[in-house]
Protein backbone atom coordinates (compact mmCIF):
# COMPACT_ATOMS: atom_id res chain seq x y z
CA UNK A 1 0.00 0.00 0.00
CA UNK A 2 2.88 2.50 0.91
CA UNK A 3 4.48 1.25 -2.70
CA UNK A 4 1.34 2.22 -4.10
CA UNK A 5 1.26 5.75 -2.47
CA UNK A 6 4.62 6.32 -3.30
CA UNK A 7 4.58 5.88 -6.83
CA UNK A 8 0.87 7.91 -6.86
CA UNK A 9 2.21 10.74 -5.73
CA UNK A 10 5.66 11.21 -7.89
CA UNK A 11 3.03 10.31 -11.06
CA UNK A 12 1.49 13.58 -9.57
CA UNK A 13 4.59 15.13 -8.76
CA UNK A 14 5.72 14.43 -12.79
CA UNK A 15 2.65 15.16 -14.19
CA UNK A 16 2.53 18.67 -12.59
CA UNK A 17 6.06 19.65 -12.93
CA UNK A 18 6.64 18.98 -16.92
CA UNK A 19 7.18 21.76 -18.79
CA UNK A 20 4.03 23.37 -20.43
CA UNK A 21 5.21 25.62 -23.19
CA UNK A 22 2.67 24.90 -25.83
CA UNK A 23 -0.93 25.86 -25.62
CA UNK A 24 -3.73 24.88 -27.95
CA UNK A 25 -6.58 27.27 -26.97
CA UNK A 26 -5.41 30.20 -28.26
CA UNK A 27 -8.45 33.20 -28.52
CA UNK A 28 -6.38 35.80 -28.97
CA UNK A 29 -5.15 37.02 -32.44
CA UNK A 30 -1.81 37.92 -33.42
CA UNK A 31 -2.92 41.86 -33.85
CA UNK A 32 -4.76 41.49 -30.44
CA UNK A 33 -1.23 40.67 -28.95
CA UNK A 34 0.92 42.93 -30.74
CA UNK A 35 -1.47 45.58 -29.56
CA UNK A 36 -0.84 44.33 -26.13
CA UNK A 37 2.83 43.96 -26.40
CA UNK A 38 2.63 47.53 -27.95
CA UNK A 39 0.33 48.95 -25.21
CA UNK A 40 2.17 47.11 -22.14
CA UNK A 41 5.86 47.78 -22.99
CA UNK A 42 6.32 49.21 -26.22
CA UNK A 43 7.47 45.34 -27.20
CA UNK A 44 10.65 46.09 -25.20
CA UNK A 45 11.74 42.59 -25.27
CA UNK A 46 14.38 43.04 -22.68
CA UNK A 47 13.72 40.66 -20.04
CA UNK A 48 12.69 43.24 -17.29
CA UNK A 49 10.23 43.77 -14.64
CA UNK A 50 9.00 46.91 -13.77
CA UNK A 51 6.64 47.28 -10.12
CA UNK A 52 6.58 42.75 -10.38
CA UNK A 53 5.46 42.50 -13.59
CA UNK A 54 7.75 41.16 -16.00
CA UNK A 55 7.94 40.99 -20.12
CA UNK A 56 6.41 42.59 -22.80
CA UNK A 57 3.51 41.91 -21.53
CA UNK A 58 4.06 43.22 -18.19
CA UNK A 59 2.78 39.79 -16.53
CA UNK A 60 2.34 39.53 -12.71
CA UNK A 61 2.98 36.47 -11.00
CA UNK A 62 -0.54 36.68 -10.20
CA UNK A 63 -1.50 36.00 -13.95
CA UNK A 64 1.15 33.88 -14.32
CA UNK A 65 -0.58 31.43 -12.12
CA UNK A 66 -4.00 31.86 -13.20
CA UNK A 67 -3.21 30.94 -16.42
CA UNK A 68 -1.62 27.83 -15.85
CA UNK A 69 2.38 28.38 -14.71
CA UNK A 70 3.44 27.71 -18.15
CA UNK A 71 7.16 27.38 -17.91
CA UNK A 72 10.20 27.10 -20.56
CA UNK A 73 10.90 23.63 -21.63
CA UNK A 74 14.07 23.35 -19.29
CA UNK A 75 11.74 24.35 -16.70
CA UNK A 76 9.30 23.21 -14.26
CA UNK A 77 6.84 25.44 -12.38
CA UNK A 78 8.82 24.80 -9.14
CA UNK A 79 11.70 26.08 -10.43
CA UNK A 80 12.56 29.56 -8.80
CA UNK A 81 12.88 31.53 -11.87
CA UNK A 82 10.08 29.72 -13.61
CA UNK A 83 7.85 32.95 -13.87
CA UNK A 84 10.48 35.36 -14.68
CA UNK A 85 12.28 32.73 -17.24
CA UNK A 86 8.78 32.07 -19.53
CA UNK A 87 7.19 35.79 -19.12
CA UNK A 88 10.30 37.43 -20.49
CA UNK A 89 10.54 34.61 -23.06
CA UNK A 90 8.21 36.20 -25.92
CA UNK A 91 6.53 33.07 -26.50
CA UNK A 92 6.15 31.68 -23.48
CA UNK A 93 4.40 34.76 -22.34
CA UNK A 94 2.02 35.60 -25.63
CA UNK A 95 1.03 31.31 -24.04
CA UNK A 96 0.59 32.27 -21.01
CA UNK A 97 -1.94 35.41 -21.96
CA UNK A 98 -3.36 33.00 -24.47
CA UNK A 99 -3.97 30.81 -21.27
CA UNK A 100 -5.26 33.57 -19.38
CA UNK A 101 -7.89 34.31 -22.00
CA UNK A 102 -8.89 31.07 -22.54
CA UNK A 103 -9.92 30.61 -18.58
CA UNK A 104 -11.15 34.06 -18.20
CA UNK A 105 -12.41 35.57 -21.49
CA UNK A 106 -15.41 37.68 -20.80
CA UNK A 107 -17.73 40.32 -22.03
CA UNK A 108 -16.27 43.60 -19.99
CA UNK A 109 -17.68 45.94 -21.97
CA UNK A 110 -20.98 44.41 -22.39
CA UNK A 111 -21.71 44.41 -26.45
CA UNK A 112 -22.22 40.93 -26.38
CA UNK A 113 -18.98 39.60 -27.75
CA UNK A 114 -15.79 38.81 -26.30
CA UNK A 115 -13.11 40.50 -28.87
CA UNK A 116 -10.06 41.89 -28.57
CA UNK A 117 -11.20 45.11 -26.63
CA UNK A 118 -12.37 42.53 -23.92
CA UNK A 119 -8.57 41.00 -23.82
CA UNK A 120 -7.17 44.35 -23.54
CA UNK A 121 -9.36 45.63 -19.94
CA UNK A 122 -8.89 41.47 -18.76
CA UNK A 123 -5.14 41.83 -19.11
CA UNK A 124 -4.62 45.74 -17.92
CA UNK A 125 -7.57 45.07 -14.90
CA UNK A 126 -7.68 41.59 -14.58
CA UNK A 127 -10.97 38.87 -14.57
CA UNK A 128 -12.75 40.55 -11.67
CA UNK A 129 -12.83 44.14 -12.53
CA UNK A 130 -12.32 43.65 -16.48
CA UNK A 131 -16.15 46.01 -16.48
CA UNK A 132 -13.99 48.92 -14.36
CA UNK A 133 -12.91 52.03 -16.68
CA UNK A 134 -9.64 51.50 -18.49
CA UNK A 135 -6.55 54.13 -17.50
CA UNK A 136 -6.90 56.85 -20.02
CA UNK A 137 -3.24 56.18 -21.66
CA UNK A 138 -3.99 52.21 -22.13
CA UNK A 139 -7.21 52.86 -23.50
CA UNK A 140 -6.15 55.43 -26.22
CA UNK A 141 -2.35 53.84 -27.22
CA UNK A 142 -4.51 50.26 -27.45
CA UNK A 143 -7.44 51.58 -29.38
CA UNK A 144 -4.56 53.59 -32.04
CA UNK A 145 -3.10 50.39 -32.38
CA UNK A 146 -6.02 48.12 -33.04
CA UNK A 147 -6.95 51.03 -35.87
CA UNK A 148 -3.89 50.95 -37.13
CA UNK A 149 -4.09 46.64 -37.54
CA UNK A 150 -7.81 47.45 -38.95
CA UNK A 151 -6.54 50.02 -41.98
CA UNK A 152 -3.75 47.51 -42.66
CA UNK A 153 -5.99 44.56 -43.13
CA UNK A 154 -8.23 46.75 -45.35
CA UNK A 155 -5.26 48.03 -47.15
CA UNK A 156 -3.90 44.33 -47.93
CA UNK A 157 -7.59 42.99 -48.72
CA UNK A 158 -8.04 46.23 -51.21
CA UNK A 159 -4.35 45.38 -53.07
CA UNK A 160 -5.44 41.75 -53.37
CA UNK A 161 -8.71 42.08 -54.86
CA UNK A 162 -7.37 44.91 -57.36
CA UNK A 163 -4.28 41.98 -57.94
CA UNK A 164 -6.83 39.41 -58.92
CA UNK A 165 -8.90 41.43 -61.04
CA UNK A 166 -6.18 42.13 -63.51
């Protein structure tokens, strides 16, 4: 019985310490992350935390853990620097947000979809006060960017079709 306990626990013990790098929910677009990258840090891809929150992202350890402790491969979430190695490791962290969305997406500003916009107040306020007003500065450097991604798509769609009908 103690055999059996033993080897229970370190399949528990393995199973929650491998590395989780990959995710395959991912609700969140590209633009929708570069616009948070943009918004966040600037993309400053240094690996740097400012006031605990680390990355281009700017990811607390808080959000770290809520979506999942995803960790480098050579990692495990036990580790020490897990957090600070996969949230200033652009991929890990554009996973972990990914996460993060996945578990929390929401409707924070109540138009009955859950877009983009709705990412932006879950990762700058979090999952419990997503419907709170965004800071002034977020709001208008996130909304310029998501414009900018909009007129860029239109511009590309517009060269296409005028490509295909010559």
């Amino acid at each position: 019985m103690f055999r059996l306990l033993v080897n229970l626990a370190s399949l528990w013990l393995l199973m929650n310490c491998i590395s989780s790098y990959e995710v395959t929910n991912k609700p969140v677009t590209e633009d929708c992350l570069d616009c948070l990258c943009e918004t966040m840090s600037g993309c400053n891809s240094s690996a740097i935390c400012v006031n605990g929150a680390c990355g281009i992202f700017r990811i607390t350890w808080g959000y770290w853990v809520q979506a999942g402790e995803l960790t480098l491969p050579n990692d495990t979430a036990l580790s020490n620097d897990a957090f600070t190695n996969c949230v200033n490791e652009p991929y890990c962290a554009a996973n972990t947000v990914q996460n993060f969305m996945h578990k929390h997406g929401q409707d924070c500003n109540n138009d009955e979809v859950i877009d983009c916009l709705d990412y932006g107040a879950l990762h700058k306020l979090g999952n419990l006060k997503c419907r709170d007003e965004l800071p002034y500065i977020f709001q208008k450097v996130f909304q310029r960017c998501l414009k900018a991604k909009q007129r860029l798509a239109e511009e590309t769609i517009t060269k296409l079709i005028e490509q295909s009908s010559t």
